[in-house]
C-alpha atoms as a PDB file:
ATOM      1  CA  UNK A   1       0.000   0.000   0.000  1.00  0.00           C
ATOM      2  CA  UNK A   2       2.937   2.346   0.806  1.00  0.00           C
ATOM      3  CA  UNK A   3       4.180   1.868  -2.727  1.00  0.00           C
ATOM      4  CA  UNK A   4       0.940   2.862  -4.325  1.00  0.00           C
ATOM      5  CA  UNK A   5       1.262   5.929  -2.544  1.00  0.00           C
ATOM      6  CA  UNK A   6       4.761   6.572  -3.032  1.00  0.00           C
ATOM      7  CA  UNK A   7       3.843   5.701  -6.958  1.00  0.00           C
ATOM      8  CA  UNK A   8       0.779   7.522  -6.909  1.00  0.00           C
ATOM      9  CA  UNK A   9       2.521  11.206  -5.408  1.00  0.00           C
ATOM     10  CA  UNK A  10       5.748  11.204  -7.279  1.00  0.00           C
ATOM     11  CA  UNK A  11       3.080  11.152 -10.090  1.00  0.00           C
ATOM     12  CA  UNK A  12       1.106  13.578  -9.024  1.00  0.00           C
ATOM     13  CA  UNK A  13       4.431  16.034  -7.769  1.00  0.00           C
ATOM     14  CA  UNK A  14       6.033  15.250 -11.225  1.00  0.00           C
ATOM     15  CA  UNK A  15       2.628  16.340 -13.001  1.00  0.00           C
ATOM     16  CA  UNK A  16       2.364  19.210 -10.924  1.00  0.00           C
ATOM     17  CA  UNK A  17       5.787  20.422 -11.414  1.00  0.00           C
ATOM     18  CA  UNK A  18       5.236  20.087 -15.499  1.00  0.00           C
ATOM     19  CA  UNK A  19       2.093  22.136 -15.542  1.00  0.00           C
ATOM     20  CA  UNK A  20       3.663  25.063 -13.379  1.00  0.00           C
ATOM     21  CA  UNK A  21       6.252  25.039 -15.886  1.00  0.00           C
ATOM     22  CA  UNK A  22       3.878  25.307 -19.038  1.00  0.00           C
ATOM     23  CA  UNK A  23       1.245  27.789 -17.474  1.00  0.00           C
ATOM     24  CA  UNK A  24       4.092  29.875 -15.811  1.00  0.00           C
ATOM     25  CA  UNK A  25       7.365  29.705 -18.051  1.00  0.00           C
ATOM     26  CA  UNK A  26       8.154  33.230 -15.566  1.00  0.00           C
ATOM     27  CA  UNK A  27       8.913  31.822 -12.862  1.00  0.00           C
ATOM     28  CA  UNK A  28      11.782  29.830 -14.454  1.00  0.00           C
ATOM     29  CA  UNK A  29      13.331  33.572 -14.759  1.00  0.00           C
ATOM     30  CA  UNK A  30      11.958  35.752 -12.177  1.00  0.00           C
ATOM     31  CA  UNK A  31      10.673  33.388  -9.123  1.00  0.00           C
ATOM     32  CA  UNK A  32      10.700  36.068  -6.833  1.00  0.00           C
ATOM     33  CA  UNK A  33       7.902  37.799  -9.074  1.00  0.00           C
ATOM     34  CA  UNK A  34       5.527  34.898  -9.496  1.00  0.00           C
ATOM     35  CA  UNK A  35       5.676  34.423  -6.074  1.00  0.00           C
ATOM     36  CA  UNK A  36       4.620  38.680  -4.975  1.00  0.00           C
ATOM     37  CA  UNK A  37       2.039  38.368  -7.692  1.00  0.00           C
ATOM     38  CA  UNK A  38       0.952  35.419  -5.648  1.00  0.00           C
ATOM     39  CA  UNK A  39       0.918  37.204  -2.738  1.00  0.00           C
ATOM     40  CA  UNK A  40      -1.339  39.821  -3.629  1.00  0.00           C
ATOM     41  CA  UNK A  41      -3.583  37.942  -5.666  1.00  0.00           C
ATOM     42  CA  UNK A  42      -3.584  35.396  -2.613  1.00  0.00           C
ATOM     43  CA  UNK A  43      -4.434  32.240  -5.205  1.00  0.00           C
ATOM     44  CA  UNK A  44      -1.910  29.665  -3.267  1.00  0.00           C
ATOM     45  CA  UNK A  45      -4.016  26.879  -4.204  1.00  0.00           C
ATOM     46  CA  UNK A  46      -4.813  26.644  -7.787  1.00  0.00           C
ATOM     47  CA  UNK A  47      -2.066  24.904  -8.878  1.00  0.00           C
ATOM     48  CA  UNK A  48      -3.434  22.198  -6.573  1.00  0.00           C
ATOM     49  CA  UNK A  49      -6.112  22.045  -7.840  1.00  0.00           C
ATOM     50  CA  UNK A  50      -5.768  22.177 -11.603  1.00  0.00           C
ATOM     51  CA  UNK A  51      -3.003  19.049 -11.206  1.00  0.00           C
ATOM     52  CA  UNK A  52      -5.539  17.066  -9.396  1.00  0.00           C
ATOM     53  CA  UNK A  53      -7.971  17.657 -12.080  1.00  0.00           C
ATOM     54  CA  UNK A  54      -5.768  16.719 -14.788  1.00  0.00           C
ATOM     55  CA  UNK A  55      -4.554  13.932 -12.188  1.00  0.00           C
ATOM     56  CA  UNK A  56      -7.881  12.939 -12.023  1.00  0.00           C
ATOM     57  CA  UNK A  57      -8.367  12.133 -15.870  1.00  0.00           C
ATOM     58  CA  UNK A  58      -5.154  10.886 -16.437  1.00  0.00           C
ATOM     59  CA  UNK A  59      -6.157   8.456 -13.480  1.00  0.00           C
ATOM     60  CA  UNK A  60      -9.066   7.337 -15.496  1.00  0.00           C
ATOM     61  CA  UNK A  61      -7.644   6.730 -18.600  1.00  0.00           C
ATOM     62  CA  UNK A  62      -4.680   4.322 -16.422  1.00  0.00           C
ATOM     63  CA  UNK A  63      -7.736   2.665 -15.321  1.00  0.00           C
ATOM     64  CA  UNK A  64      -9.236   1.903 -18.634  1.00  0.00           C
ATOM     65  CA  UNK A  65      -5.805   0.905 -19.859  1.00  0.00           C
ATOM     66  CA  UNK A  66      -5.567  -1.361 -17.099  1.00  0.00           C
ATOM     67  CA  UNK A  67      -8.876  -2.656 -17.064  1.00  0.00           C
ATOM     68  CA  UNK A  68      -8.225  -3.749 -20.561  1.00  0.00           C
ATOM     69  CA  UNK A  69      -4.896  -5.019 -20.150  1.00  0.00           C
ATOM     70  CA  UNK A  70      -6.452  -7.333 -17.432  1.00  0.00           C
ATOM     71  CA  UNK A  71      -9.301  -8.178 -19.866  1.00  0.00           C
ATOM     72  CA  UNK A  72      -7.235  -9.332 -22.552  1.00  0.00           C
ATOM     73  CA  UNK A  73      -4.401 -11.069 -20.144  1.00  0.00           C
ATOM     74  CA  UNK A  74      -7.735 -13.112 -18.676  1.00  0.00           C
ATOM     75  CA  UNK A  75      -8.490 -14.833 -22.401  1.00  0.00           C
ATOM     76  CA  UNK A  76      -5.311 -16.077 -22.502  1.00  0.00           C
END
């Protein structure tokens, strides 16, 4: 079960870390920026929640993919 999770969050820190990236090529450059726009916009926790979204449907399409897998690995 510990290994799921461990799985499960480097996934989910990995994902996160590629869509900050994409939506905020900035902060690669100017860190301190992002961070006072941040600040005064006080929106700490959208990144959150737009990975677990995305998360979320990438989740579901391992699960098909899995599903299927085990479907087809059952007929033989």
């Amino acid at each position: 079960m510990i290994n799921i999770l461990k799985k499960e969050l480097t996934i989910y820190t990995a994902l996160l870390t590629l869509l900050i990236l994409l939506m905020h090529p900035d902060l690669l450059s100017d860190p301190t920026a992002r961070l006072g726009l941040m600040q005064t916009q006080g929106n700490y926790i959208h990144p959150l929640l737009y990975t677990f979204f995305v998360y979320l449907i990438i989740y579901f399409f391992r699960a098909i993919v899995g599903f299927v897998k085990k479907f087809f690995d059952k007929k033989k």
